[in-house]
Protein backbone atom coordinates (compact mmCIF):
# COMPACT_ATOMS: atom_id res chain seq x y z
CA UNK A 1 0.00 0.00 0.00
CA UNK A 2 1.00 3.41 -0.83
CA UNK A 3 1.87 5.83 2.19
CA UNK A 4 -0.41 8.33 1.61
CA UNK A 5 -3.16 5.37 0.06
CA UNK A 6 -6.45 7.17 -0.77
CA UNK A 7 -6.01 10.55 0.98
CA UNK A 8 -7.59 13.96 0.09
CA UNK A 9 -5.13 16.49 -0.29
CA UNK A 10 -5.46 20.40 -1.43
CA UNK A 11 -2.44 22.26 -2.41
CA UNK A 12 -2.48 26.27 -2.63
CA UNK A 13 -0.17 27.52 -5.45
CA UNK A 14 -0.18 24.38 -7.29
CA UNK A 15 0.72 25.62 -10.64
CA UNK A 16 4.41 26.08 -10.63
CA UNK A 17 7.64 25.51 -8.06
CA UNK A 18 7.37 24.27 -5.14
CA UNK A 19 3.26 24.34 -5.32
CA UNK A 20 3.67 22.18 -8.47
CA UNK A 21 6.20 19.60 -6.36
CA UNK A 22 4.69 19.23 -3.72
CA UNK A 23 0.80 18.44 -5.50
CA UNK A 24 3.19 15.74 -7.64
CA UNK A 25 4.99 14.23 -4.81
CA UNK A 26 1.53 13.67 -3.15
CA UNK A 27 0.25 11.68 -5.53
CA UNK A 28 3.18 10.14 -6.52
CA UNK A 29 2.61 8.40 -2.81
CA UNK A 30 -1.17 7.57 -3.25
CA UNK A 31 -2.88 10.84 -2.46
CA UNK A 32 -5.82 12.44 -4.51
CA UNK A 33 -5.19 16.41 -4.96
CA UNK A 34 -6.97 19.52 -5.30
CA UNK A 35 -4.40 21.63 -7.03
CA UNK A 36 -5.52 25.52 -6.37
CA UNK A 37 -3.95 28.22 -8.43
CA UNK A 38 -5.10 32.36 -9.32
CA UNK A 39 -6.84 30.46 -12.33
CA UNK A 40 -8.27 26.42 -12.84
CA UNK A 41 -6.11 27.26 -16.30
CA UNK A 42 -2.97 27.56 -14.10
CA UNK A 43 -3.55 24.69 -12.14
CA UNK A 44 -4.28 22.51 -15.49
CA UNK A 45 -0.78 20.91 -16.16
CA UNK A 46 -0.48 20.60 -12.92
CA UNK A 47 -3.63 18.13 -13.11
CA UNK A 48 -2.72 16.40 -15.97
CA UNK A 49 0.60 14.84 -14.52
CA UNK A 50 -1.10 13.89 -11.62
CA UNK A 51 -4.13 12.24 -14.16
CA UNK A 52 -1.35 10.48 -15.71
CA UNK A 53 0.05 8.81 -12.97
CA UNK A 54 -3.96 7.39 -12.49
CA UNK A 55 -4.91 9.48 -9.54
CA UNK A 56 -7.30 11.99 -9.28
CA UNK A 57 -6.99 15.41 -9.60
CA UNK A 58 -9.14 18.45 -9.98
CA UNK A 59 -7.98 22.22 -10.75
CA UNK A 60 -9.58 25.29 -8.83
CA UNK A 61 -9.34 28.48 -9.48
CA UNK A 62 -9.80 30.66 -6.61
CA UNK A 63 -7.92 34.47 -5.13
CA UNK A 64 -6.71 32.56 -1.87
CA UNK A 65 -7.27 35.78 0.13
CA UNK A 66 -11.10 35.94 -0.84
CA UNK A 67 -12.63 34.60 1.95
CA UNK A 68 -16.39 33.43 0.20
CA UNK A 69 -14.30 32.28 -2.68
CA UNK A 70 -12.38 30.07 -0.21
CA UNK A 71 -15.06 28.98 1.35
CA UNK A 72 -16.96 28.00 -1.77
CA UNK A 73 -13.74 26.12 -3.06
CA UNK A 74 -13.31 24.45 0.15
CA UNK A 75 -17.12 22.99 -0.11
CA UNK A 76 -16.39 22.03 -3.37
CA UNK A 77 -12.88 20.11 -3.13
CA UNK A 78 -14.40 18.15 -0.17
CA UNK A 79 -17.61 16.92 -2.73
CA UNK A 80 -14.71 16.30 -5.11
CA UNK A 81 -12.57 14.59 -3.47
CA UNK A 82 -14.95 12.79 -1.04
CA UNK A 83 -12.99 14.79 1.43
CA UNK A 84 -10.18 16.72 2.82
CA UNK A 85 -7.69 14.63 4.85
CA UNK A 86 -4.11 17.43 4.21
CA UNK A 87 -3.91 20.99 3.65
CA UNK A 88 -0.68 22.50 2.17
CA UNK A 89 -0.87 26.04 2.42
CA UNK A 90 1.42 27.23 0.17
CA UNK A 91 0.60 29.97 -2.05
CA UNK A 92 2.48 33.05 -1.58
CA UNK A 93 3.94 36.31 -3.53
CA UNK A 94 6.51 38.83 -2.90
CA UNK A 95 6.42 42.51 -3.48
CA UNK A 96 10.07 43.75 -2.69
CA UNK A 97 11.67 47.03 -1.59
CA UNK A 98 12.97 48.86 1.70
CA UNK A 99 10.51 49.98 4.23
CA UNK A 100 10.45 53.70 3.02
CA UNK A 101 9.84 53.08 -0.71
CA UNK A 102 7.33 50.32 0.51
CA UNK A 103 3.23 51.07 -0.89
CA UNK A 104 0.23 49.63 1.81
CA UNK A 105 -0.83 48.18 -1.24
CA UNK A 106 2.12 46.12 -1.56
CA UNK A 107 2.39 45.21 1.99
CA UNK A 108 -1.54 44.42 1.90
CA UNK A 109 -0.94 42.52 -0.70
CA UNK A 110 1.71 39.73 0.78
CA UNK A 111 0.08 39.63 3.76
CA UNK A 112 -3.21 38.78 2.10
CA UNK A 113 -1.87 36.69 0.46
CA UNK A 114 0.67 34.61 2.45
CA UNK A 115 -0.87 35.06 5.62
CA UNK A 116 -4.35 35.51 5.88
CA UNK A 117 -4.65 33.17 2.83
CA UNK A 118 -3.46 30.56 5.42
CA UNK A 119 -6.24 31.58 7.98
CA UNK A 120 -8.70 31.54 5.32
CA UNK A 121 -8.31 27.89 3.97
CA UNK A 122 -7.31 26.79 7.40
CA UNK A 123 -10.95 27.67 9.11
CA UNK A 124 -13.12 25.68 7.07
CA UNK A 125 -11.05 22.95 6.53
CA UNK A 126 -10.41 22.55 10.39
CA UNK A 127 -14.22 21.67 10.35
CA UNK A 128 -14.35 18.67 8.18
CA UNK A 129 -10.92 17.36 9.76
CA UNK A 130 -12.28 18.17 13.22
CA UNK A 131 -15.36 15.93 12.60
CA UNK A 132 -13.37 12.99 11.24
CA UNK A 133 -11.07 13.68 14.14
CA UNK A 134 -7.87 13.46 11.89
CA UNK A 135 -5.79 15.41 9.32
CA UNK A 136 -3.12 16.88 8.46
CA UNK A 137 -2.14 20.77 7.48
CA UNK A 138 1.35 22.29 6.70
CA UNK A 139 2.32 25.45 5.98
CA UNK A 140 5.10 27.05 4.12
CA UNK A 141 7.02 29.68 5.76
CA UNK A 142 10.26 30.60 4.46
CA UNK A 143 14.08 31.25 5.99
CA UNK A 144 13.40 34.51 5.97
CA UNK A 145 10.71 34.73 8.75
CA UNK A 146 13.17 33.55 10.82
CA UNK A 147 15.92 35.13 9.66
CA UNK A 148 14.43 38.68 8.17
CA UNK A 149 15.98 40.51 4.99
CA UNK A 150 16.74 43.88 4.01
CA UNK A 151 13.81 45.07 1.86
CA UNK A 152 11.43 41.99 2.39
CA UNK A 153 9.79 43.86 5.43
CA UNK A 154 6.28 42.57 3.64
CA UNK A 155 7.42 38.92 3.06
CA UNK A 156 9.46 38.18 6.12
CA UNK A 157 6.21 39.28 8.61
CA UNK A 158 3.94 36.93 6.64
CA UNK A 159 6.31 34.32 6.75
CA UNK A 160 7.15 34.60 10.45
CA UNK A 161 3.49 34.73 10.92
CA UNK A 162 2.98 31.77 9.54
CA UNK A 163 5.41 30.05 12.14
CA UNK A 164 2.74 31.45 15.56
CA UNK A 165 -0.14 30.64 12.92
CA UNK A 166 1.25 27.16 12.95
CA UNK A 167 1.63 26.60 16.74
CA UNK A 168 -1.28 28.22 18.20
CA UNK A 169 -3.70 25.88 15.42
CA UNK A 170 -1.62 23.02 16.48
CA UNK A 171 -2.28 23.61 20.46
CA UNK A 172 -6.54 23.88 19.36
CA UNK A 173 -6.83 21.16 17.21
CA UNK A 174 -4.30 18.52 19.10
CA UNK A 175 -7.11 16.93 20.44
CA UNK A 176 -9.02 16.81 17.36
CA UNK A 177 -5.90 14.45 15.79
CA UNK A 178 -4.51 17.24 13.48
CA UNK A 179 -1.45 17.96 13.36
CA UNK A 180 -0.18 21.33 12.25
CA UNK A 181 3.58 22.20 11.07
CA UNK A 182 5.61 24.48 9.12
CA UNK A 183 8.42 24.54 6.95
CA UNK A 184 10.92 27.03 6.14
CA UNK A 185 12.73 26.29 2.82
CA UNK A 186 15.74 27.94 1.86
CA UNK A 187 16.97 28.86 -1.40
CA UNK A 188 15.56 26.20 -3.82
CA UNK A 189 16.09 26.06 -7.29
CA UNK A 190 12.74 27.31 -9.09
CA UNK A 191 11.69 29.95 -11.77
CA UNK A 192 11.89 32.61 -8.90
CA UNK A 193 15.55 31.68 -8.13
CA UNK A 194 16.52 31.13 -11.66
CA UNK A 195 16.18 34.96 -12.29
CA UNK A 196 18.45 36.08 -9.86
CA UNK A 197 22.03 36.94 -11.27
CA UNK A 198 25.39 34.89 -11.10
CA UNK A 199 26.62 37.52 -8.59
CA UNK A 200 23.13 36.94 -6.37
CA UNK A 201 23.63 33.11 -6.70
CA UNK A 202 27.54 33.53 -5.21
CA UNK A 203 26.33 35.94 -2.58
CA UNK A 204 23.33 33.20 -1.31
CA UNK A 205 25.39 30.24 -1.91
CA UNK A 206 28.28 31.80 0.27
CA UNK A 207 25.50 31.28 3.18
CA UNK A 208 24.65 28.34 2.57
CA UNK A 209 27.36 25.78 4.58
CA UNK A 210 25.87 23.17 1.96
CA UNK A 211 27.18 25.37 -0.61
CA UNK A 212 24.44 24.54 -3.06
CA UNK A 213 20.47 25.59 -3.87
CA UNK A 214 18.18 22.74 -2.76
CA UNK A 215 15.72 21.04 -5.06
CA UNK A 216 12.08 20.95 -5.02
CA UNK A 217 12.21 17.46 -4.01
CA UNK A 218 13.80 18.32 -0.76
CA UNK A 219 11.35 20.38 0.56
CA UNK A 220 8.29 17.92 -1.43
CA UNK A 221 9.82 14.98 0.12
CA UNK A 222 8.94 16.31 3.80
CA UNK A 223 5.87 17.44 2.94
CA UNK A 224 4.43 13.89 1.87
CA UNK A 225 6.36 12.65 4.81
CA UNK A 226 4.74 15.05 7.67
CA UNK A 227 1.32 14.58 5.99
CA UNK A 228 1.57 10.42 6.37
CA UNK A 229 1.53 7.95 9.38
CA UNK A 230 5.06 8.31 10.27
CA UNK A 231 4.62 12.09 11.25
CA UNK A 232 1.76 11.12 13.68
CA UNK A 233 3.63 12.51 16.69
CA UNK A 234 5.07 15.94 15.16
CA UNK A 235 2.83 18.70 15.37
CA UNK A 236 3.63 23.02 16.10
CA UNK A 237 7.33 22.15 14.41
CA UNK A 238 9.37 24.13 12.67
CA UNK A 239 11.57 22.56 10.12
CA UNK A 240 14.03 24.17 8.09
CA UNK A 241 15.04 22.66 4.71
CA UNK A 242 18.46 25.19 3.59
CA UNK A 243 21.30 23.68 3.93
CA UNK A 244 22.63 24.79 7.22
CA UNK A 245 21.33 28.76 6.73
CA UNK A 246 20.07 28.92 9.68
CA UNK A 247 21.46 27.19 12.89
C-alpha cells in the first residue's frame, strides 16, 4: 500500500515551483489532490501529470485571500474529493523594496496573500478534519521569517506569521488528531531563483554551509512525509530545509 493510500489532499499555489512539487509528490505516494492556483487554467498541467500517474486530480481556481471564494472552493474540493484529509498552504507572492519606498498596497498585498490566505483555507477545513477527528495541514514559511531581509519587510512578517499561525492551530486542534507544522525552505532552485544573477547566486550560496540551492524534491519529500503515518507525533514544528542557513 502506498503511504499516503487514498487521501484527500489540497495544495495552494499548485501551478508552478514548489506548489507544483509538492501536489506531484503527493500523488506520486497515493494521495488524490486539489491543485488551487489564481486560475483552474494555471492549475491545469499541474492536473494532468497527476491524471497520468492514475490518480485523481481536480484544478480550482480561486484568489486565496477571498474569503467566500475560499469557502466555496473548500465545499467544493471536499464533494470532489470525497474529502479533505491534508492541507498545504502554500501559495504566496513577494512585493520587494525597503521599508520607506514600501506602498500599503504592496504590503496588503503579501500579507493577504501569504498570511491571511493561510487563515482563510485553514478555518473551514479545520471543520471537516475536526469531525473525522484526523488530518493533516502544513504550511510554508520561508528562511526569511526567521531570519528577516533587508527590503522583504512585507514577506518576512507573513512568513514569520505563519510560524505562531502554525503553533497556536496546532495547540486547538491537538485533540481533534490534526497535526499542524511548518516549513521554512531555503533557497531552492525554481523559476523565482533562476532569475536572480550569477553575482546573487555567489552571494546566497556563500550562506549556505551546503554550498548549493536545494531542489524541489527536498522540501516535497517532507511534505508527503509530515502529511503520512510516520509524522503522527510531530505537530507546532518548525523545520528548516536550507542547507545549514540557519542554525
Amino acid at each position: 500500500m502506498s503511504y499516503l493510500e487514498a487521501k484527500k489532499a489540497i495544495v495552494t499555489g499548485a501551478s508552478r515551483g514548489l506548489g507544483r512539487g509538492i501536489a506531484l509528490r503527493l500523488a506520486k505516494e497515493g494521495a488524490d489532490v486539489a491543485c488551487v492556483a489564481r486560475t483552474a487554467e494555471n492549475a491545469q498541467g499541474t492536473v494532468d501529470e497527476i491524471k497520468a500517474m492514475g490518480r485523481n486530480a481536480f484544478a480550482y481556481g480561486v484568489d486565496v485571500a477571498d474569503e467566500a471564494a475560499v469557502t466555496a472552493a473548500v465545499a467544493g474540493i471536499a464533494g470532489d474529493l470525497g474529502g479533505v484529509d491534508i492541507l498545504v498552504n502554500n501559495a504566496g507572492i513577494n512585493r520587494d523594496g525597503l521599508l520607506a519606498r514600501m506602498s500599503t498596497e504592496d504590503w496588503d498585498a503579501v500579507v493577504d496573500t501569504n498570511l491571511k490566505g493561510a487563515f482563510l483555507w485553514s478555518k473551514p477545513v479545520t471543520r471537516i478534519m475536526a469531525k473525522q477527528r484526523s488530518g493533516r495541514i502544513i504550511n510554508m514559511s520561508s528562511v526569511i521569517g526567521l531570519m528577516g531581509n533587508a527590503g522583504q519587510a512585507n514577506y518576512a512578517a507573513s512568513k514569520a506569521g505563519l510560524i505562531g499561525f502554525t503553533k497556536s492551530l496546532a495547540r486547538e486542534f491537538a485533540s481533534r488528531g490534526i497535526t499542524v507544522n511548518v516549513i521554512c525552505p531555503g533557497f531552492i532552485e525554481t523559476d523565482m531563483t533562476a532569475a536572480l544573477n550569477e553575482k546573487q547566486r555567489e552571494d546566497i550560496l556563500s550562506s549556505v554551509p551546503l554550498g548549493r540551492m536545494g531542489q524541489v524534491e527536498d522540501v516535497a519529500g517532507l511534505v508527503a512525509y509530515l502529511a503520512g503515518p510516520d509524522a503522527s507525533y510531530m505537530t507546532a514544528q518548525v523545520l528548516t530545509v536550507d542547507g545549514g542557513m540557519v542554525h
